[in-house]
PDB file of N, CA and C in Angstrom:
ATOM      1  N   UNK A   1     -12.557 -45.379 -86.734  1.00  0.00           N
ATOM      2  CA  UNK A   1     -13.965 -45.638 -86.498  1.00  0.00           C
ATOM      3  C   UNK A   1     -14.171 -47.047 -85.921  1.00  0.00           C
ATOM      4  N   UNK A   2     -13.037 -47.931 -86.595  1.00  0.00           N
ATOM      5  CA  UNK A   2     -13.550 -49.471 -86.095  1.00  0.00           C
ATOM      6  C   UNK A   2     -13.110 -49.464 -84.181  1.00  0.00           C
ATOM      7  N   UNK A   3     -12.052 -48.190 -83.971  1.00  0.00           N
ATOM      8  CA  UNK A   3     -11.772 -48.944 -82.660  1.00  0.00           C
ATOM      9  C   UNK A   3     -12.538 -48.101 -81.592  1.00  0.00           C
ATOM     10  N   UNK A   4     -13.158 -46.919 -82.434  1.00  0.00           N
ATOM     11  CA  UNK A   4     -14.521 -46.402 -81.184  1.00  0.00           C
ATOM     12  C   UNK A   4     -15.551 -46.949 -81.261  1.00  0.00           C
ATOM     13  N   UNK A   5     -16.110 -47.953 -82.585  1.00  0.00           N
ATOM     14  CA  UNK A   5     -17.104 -48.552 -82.223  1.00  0.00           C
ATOM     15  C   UNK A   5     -16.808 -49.874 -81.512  1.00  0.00           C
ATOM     16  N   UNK A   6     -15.901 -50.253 -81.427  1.00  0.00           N
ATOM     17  CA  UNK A   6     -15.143 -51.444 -80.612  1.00  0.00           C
ATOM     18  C   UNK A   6     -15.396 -50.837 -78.833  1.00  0.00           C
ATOM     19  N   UNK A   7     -14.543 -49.961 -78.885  1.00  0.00           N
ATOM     20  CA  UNK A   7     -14.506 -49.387 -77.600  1.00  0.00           C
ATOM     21  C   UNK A   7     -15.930 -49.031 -77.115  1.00  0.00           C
ATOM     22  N   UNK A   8     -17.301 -48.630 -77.755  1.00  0.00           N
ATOM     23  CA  UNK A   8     -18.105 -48.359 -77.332  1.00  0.00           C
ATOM     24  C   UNK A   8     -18.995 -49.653 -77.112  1.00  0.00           C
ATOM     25  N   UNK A   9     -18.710 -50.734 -77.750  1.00  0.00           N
ATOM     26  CA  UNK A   9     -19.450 -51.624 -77.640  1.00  0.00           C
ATOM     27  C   UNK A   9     -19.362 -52.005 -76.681  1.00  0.00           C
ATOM     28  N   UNK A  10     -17.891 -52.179 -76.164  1.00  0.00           N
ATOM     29  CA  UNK A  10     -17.318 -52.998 -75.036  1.00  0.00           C
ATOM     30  C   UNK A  10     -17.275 -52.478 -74.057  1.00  0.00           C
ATOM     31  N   UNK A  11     -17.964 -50.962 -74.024  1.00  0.00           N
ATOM     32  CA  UNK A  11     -17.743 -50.235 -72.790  1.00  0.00           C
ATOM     33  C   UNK A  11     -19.532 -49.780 -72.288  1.00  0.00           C
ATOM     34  N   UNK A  12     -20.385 -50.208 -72.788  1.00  0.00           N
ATOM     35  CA  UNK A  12     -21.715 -49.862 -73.117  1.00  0.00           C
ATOM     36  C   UNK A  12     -22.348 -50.521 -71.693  1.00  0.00           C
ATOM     37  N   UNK A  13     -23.247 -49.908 -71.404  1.00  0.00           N
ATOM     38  CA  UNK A  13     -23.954 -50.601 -70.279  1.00  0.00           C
ATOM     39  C   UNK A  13     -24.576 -51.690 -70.198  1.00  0.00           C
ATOM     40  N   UNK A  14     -25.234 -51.800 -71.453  1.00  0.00           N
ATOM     41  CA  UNK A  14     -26.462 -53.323 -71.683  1.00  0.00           C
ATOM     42  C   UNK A  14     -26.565 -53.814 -72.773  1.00  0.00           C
ATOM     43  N   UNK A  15     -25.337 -54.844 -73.487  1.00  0.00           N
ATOM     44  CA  UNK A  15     -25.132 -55.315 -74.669  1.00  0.00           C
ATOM     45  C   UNK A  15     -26.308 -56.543 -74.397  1.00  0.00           C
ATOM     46  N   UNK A  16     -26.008 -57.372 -75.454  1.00  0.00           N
ATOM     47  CA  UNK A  16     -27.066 -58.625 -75.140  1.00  0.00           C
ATOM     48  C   UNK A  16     -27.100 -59.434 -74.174  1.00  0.00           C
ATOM     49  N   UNK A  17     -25.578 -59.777 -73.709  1.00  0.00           N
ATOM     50  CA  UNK A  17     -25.431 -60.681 -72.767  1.00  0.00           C
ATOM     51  C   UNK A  17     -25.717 -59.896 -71.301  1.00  0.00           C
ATOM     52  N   UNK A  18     -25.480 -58.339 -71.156  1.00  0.00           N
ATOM     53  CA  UNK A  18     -26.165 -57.648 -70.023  1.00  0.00           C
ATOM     54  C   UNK A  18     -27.183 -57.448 -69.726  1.00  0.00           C
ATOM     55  N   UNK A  19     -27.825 -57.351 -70.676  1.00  0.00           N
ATOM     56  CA  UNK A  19     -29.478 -57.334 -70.790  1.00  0.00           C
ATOM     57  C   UNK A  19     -29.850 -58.982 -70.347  1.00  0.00           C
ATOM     58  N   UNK A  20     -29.400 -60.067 -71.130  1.00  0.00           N
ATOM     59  CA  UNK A  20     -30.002 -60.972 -70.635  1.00  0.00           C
ATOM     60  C   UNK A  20     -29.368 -61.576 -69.013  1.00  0.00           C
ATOM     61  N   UNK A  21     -28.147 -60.984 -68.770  1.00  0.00           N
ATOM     62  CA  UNK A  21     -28.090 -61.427 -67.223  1.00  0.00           C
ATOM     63  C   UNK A  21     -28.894 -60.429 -66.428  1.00  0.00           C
ATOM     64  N   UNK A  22     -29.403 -59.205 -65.969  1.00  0.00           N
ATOM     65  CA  UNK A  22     -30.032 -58.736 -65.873  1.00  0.00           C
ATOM     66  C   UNK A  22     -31.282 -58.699 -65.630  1.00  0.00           C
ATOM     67  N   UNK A  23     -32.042 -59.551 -66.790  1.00  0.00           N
ATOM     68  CA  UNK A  23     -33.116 -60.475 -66.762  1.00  0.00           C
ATOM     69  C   UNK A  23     -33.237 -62.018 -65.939  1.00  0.00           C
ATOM     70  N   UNK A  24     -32.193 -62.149 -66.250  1.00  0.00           N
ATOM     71  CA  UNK A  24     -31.913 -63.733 -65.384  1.00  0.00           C
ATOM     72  C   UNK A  24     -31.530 -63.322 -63.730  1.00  0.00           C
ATOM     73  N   UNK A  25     -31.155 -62.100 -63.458  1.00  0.00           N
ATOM     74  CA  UNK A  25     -30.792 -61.767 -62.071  1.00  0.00           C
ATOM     75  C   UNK A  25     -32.054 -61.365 -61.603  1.00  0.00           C
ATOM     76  N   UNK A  26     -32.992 -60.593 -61.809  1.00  0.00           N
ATOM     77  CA  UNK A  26     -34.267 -59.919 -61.658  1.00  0.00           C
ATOM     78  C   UNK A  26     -35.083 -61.167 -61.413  1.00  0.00           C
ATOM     79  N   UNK A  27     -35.127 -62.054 -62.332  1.00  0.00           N
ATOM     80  CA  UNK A  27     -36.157 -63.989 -62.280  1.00  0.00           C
ATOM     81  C   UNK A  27     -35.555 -64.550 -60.900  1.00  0.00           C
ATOM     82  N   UNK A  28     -34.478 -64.584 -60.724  1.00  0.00           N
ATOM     83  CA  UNK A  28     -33.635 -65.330 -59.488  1.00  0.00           C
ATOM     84  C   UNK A  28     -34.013 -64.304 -58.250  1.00  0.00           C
ATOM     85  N   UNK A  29     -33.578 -63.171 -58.374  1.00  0.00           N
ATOM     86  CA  UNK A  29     -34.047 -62.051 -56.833  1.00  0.00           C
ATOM     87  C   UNK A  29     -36.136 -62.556 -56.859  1.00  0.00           C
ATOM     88  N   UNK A  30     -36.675 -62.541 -57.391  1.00  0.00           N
ATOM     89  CA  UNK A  30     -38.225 -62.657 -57.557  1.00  0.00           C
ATOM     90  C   UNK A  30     -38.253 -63.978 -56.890  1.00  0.00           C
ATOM     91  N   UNK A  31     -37.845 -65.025 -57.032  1.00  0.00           N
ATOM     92  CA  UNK A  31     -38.005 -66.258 -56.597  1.00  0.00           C
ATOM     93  C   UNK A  31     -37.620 -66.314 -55.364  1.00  0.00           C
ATOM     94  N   UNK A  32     -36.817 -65.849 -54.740  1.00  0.00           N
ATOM     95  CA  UNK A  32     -36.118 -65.149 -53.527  1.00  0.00           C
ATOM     96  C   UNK A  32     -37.090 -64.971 -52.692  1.00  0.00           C
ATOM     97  N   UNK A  33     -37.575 -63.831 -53.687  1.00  0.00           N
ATOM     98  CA  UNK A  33     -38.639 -62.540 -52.514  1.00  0.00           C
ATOM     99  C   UNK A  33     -39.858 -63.575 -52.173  1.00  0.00           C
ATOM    100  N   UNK A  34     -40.288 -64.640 -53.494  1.00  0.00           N
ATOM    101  CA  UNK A  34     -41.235 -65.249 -53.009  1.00  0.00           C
ATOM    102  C   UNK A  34     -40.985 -66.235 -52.015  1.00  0.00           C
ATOM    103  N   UNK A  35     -40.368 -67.243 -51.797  1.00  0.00           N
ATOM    104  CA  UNK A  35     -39.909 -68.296 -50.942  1.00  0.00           C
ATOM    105  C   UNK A  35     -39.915 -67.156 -49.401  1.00  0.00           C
ATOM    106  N   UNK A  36     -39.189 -65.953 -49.226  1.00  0.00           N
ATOM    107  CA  UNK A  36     -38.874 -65.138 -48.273  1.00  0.00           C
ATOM    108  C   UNK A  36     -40.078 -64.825 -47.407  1.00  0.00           C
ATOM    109  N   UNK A  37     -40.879 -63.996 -48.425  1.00  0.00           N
ATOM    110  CA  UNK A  37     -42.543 -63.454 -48.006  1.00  0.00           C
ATOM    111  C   UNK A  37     -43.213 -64.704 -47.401  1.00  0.00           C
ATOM    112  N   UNK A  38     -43.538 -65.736 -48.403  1.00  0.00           N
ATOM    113  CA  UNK A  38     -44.109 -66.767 -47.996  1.00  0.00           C
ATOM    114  C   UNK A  38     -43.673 -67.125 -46.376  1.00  0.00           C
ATOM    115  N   UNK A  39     -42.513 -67.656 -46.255  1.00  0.00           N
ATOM    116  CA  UNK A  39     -41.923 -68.183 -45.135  1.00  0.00           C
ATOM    117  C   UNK A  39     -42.115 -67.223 -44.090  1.00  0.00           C
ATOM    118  N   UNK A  40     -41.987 -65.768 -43.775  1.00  0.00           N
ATOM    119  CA  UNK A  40     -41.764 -65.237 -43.045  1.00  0.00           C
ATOM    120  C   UNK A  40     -43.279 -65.082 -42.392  1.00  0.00           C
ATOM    121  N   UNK A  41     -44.182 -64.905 -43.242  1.00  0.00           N
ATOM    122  CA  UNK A  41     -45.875 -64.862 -42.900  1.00  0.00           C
ATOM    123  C   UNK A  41     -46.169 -65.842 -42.900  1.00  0.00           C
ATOM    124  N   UNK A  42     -45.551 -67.225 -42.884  1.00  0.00           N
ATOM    125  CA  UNK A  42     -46.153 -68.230 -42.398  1.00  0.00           C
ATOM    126  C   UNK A  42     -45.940 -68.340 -41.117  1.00  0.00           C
ATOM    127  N   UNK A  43     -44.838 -68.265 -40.887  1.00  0.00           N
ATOM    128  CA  UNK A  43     -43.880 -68.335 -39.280  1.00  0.00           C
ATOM    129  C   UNK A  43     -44.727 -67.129 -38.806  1.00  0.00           C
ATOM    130  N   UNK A  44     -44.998 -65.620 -38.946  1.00  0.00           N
ATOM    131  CA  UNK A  44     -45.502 -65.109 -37.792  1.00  0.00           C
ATOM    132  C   UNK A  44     -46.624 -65.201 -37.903  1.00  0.00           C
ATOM    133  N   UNK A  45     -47.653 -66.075 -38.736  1.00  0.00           N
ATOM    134  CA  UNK A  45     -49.192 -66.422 -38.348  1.00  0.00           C
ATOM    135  C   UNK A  45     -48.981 -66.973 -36.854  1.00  0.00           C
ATOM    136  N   UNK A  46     -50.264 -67.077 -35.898  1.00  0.00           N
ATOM    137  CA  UNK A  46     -50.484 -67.501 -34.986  1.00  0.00           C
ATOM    138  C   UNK A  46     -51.032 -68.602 -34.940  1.00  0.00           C
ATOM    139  N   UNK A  47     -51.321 -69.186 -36.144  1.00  0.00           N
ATOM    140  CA  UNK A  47     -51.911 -69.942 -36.534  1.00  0.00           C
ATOM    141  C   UNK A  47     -51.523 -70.956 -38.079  1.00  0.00           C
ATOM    142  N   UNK A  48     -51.764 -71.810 -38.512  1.00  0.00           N
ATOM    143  CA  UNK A  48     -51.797 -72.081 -39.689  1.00  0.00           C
ATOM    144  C   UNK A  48     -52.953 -71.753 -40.478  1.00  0.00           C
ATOM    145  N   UNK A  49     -52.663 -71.069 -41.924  1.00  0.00           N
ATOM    146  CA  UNK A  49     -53.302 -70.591 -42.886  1.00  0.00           C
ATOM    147  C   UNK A  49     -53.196 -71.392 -44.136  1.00  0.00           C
ATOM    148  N   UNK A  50     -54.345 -70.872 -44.442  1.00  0.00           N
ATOM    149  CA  UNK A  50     -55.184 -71.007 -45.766  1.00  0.00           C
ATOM    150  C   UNK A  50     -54.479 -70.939 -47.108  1.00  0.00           C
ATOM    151  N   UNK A  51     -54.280 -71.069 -48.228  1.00  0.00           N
ATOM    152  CA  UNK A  51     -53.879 -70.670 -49.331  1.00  0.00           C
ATOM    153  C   UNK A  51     -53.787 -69.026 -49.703  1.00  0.00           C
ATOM    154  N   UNK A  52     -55.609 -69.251 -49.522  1.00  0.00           N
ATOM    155  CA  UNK A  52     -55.961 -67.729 -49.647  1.00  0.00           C
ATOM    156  C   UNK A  52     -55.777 -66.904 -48.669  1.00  0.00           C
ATOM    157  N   UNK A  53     -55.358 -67.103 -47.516  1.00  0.00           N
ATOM    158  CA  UNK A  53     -55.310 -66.288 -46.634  1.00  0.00           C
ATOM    159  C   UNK A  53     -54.030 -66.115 -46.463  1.00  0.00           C
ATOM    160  N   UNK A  54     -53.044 -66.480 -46.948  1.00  0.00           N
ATOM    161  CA  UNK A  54     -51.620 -66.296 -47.526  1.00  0.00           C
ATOM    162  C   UNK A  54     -51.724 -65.387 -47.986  1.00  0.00           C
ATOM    163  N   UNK A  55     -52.269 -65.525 -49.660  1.00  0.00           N
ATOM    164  CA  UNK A  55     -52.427 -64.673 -50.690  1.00  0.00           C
ATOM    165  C   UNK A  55     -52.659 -63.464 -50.350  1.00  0.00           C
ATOM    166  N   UNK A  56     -53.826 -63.291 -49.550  1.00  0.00           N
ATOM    167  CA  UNK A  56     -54.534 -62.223 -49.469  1.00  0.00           C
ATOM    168  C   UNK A  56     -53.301 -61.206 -48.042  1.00  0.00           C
ATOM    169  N   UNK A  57     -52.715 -62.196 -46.973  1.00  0.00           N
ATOM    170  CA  UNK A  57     -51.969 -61.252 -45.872  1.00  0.00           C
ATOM    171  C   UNK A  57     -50.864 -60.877 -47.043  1.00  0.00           C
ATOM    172  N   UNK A  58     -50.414 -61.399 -47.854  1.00  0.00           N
ATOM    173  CA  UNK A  58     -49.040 -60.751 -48.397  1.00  0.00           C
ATOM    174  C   UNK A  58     -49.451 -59.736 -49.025  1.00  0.00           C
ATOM    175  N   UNK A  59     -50.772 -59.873 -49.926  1.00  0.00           N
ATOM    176  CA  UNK A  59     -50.690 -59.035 -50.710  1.00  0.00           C
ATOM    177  C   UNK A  59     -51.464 -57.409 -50.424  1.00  0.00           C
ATOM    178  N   UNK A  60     -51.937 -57.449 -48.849  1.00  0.00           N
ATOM    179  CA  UNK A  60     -51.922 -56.238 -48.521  1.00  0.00           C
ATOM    180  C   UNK A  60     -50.559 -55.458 -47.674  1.00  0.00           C
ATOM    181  N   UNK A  61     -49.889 -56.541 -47.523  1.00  0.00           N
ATOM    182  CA  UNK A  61     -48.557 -56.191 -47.305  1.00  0.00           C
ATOM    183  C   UNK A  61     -48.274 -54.923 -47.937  1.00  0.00           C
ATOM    184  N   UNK A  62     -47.834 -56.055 -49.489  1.00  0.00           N
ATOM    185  CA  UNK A  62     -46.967 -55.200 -50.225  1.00  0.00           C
ATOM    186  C   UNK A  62     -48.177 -54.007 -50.156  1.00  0.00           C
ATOM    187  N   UNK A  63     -49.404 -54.007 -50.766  1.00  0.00           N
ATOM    188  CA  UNK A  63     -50.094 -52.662 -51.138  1.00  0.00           C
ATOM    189  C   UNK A  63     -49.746 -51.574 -49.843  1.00  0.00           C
ATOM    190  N   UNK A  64     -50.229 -52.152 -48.915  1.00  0.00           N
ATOM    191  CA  UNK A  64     -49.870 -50.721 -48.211  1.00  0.00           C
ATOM    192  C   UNK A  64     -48.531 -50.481 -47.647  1.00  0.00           C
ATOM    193  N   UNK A  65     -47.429 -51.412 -47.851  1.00  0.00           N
ATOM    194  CA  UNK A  65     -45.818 -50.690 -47.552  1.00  0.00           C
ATOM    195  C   UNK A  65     -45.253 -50.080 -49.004  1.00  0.00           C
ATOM    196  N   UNK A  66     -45.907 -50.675 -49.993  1.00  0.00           N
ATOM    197  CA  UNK A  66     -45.303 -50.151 -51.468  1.00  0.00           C
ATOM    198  C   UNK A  66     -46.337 -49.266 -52.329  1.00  0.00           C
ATOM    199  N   UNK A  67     -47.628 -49.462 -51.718  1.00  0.00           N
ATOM    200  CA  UNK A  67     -48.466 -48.364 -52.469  1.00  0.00           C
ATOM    201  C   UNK A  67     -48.869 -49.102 -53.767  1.00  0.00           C
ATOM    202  N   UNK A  68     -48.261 -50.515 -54.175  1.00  0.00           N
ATOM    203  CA  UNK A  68     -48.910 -51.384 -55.091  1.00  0.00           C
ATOM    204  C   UNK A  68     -49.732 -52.052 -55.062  1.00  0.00           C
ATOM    205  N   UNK A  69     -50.498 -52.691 -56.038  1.00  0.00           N
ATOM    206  CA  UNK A  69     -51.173 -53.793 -56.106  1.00  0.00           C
ATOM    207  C   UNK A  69     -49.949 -54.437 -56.916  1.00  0.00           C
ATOM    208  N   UNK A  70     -50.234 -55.437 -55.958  1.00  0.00           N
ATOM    209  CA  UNK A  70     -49.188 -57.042 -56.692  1.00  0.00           C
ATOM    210  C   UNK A  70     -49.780 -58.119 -56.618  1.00  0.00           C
ATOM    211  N   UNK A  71     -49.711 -58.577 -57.382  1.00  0.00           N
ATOM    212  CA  UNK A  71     -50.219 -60.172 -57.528  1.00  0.00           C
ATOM    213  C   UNK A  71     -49.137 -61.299 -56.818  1.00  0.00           C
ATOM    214  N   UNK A  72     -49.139 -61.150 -55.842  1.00  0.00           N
ATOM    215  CA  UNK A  72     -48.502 -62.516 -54.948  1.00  0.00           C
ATOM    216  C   UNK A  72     -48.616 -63.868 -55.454  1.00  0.00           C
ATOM    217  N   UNK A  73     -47.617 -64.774 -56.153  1.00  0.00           N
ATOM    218  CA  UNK A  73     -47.826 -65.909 -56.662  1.00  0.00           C
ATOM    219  C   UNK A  73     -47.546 -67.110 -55.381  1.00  0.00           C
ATOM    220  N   UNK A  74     -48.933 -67.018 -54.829  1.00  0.00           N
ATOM    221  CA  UNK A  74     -48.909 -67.827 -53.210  1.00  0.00           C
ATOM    222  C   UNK A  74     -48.244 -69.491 -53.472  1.00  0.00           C
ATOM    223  N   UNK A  75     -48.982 -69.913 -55.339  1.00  0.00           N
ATOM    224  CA  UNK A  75     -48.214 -70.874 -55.162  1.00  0.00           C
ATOM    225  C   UNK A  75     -46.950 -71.427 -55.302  1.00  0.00           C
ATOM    226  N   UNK A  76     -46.055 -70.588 -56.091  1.00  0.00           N
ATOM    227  CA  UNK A  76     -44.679 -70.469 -56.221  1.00  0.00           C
ATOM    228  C   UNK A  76     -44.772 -70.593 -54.756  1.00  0.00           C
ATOM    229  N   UNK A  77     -44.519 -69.578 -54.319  1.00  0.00           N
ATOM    230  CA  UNK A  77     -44.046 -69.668 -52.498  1.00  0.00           C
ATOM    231  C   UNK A  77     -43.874 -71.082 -51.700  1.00  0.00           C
ATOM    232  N   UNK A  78     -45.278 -71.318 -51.960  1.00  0.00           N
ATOM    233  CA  UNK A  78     -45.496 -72.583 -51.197  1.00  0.00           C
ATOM    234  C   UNK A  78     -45.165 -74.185 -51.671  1.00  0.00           C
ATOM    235  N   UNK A  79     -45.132 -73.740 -52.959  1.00  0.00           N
ATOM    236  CA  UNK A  79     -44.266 -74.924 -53.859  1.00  0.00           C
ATOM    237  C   UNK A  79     -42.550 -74.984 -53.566  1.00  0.00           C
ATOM    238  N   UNK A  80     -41.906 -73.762 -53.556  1.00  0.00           N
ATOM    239  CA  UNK A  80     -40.636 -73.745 -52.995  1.00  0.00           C
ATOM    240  C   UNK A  80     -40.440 -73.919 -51.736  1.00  0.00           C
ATOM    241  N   UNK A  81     -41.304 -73.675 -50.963  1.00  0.00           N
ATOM    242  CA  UNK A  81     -40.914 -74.232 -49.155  1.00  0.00           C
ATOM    243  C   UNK A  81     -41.162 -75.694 -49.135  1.00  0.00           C
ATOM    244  N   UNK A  82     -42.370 -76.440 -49.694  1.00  0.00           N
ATOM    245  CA  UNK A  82     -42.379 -77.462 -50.089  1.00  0.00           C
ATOM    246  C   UNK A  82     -41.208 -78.128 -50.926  1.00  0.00           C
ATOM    247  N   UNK A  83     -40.425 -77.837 -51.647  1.00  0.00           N
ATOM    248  CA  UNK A  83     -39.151 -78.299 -51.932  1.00  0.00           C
ATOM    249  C   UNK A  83     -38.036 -78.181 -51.047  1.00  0.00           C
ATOM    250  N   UNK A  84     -38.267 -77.548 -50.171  1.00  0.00           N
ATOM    251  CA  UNK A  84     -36.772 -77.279 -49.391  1.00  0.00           C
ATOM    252  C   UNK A  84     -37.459 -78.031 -47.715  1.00  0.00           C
ATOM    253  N   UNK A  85     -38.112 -78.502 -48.099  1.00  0.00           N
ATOM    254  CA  UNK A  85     -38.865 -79.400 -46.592  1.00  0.00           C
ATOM    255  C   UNK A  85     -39.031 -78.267 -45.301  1.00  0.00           C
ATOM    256  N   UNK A  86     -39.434 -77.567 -46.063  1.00  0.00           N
ATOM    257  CA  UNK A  86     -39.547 -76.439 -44.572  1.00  0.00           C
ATOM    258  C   UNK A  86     -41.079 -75.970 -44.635  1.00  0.00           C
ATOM    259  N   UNK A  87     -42.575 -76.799 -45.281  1.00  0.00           N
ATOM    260  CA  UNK A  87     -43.496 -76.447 -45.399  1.00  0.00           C
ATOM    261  C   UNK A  87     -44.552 -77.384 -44.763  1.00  0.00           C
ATOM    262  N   UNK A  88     -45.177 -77.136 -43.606  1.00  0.00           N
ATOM    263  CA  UNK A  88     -46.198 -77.917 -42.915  1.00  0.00           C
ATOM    264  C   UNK A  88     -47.440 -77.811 -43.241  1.00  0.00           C
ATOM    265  N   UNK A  89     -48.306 -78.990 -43.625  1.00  0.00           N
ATOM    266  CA  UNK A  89     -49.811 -78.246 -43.999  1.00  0.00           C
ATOM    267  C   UNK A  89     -49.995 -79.168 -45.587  1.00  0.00           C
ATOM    268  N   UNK A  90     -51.531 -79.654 -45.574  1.00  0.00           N
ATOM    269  CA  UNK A  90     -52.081 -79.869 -46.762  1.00  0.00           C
ATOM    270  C   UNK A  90     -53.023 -78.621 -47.587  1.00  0.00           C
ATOM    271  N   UNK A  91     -53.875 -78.421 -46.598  1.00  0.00           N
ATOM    272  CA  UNK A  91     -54.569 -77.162 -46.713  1.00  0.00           C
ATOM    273  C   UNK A  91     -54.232 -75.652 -45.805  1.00  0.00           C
ATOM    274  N   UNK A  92     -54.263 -76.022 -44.779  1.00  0.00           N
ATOM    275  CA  UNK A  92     -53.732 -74.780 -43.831  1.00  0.00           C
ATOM    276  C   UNK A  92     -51.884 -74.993 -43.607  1.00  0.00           C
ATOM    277  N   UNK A  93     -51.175 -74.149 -43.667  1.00  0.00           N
ATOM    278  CA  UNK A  93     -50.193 -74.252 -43.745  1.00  0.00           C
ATOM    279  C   UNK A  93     -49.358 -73.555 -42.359  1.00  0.00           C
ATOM    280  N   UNK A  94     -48.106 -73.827 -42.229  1.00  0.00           N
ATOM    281  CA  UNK A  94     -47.092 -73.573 -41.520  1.00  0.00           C
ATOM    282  C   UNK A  94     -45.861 -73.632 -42.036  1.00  0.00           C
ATOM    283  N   UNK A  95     -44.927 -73.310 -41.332  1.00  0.00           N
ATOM    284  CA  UNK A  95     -43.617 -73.260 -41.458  1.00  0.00           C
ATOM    285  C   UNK A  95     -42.671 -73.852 -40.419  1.00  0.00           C
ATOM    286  N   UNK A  96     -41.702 -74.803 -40.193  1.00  0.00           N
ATOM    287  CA  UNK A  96     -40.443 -75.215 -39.403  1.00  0.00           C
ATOM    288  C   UNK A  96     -40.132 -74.024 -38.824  1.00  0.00           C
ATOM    289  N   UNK A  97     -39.950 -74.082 -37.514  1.00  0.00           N
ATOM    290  CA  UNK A  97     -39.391 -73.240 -36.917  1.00  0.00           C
ATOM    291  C   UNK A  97     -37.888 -72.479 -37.377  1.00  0.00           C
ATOM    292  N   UNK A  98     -37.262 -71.856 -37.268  1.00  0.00           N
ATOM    293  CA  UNK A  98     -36.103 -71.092 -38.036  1.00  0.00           C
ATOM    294  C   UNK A  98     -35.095 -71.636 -37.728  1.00  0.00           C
ATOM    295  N   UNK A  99     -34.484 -72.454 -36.231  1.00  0.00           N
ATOM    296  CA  UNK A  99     -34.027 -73.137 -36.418  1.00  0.00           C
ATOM    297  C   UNK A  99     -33.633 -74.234 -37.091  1.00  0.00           C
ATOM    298  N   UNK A 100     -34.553 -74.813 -37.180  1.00  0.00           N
ATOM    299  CA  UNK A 100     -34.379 -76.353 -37.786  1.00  0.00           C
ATOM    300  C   UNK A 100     -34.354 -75.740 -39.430  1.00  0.00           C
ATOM    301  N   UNK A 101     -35.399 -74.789 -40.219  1.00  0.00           N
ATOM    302  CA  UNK A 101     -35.242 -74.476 -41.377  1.00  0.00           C
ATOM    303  C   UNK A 101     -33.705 -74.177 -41.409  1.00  0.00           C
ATOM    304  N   UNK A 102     -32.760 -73.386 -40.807  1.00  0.00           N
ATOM    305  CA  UNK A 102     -31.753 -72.816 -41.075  1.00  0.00           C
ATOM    306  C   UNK A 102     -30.406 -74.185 -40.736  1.00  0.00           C
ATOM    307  N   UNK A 103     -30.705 -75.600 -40.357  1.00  0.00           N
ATOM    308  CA  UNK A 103     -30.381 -76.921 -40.317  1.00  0.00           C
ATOM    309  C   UNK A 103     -30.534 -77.647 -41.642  1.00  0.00           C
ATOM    310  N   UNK A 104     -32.314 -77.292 -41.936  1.00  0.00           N
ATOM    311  CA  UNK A 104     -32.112 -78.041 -43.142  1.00  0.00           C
ATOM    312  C   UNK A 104     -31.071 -77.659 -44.463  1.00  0.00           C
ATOM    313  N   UNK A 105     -31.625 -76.705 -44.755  1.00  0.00           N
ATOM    314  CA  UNK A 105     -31.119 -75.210 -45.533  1.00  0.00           C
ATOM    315  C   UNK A 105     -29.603 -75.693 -45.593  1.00  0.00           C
ATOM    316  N   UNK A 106     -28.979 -75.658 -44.679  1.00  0.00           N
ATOM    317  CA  UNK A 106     -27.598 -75.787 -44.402  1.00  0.00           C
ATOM    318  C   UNK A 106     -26.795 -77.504 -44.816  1.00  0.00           C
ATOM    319  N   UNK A 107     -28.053 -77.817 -44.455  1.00  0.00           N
ATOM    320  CA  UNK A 107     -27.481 -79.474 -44.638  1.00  0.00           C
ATOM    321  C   UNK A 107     -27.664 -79.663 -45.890  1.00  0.00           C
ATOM    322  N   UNK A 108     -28.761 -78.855 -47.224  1.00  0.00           N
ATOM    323  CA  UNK A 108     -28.951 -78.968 -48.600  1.00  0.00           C
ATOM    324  C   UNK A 108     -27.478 -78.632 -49.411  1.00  0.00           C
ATOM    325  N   UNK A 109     -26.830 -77.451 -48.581  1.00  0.00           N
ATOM    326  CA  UNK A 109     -25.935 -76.503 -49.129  1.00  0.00           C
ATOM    327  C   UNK A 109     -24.448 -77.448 -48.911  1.00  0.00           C
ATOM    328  N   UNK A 110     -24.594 -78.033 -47.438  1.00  0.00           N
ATOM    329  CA  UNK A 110     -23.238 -79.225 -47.383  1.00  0.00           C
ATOM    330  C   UNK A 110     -23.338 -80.040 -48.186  1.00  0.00           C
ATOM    331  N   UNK A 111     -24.430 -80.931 -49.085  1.00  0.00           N
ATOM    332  CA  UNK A 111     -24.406 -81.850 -50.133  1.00  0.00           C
ATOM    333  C   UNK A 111     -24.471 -81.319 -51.386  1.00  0.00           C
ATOM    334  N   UNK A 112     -24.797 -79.721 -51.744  1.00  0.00           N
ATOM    335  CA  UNK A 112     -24.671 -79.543 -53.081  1.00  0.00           C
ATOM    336  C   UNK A 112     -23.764 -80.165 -53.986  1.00  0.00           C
ATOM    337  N   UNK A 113     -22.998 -79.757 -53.610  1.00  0.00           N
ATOM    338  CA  UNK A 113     -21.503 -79.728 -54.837  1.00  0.00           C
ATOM    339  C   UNK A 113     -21.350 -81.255 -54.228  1.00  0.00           C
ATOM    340  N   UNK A 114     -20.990 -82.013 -54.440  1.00  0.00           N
ATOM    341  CA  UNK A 114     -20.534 -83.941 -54.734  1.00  0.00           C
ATOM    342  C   UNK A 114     -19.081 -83.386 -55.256  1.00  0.00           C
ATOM    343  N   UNK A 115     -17.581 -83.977 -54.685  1.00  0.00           N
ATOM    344  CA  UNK A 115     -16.415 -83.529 -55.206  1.00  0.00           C
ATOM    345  C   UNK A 115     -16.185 -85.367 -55.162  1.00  0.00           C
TER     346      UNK A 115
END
């Protein structure tokens, strides 16, 4: 009995530590999607936008490609492009062209690690 409940423990799909990476992978992909959405509808505005007019283009996005209502957290988004220097705008906003974002981006990733 001790070595099938051994074996089942260890062979189980979502012990604690699966469940909580799982959870921690799902928080990390979300932060992703937001920085992503944000950036990508900033760059194909024709224009620089609004907070709310962020909010509001993403979030008929998602409703009519996913059939949801989602609550778009515009400022996560724009707080993370603002950390990675790829965010133009006090009130109306923009984005670095993809070049230079995909320069900066790159030049963050050559100084990560310090050896």
């Amino acid at each position: 009995m001790a070595t099938l409940s051994s074996q089942l423990y260890f062979h189980n799909l979502d012990n604690n530590f699966g469940a909580l990476t799982h959870i921690l992978d799902a928080a990390f992909e979300q932060e992703i999607k937001e920085i992503v959405l944000a950036y990508y509808f900033l760059n194909e505005a024709k224009e620089p936008l609004s907070k709310i007019e962020l909010d509001n283009t993403i979030e008929q996005y998602l409703a009519k490609q996913y059939k949801q209502n989602i609550d778009f957290e515009v400022d996560d988004g724009l707080h993370k492009l603002a950390d990675n220097g790829l965010l133009i705008g006090k009130d109306k906003f923009s984005v670095k062209d993809i070049k230079t974002s995909f320069k900066l981006i790159d030049k963050q990733w050559d100084g990560f690690f310090q050896i």
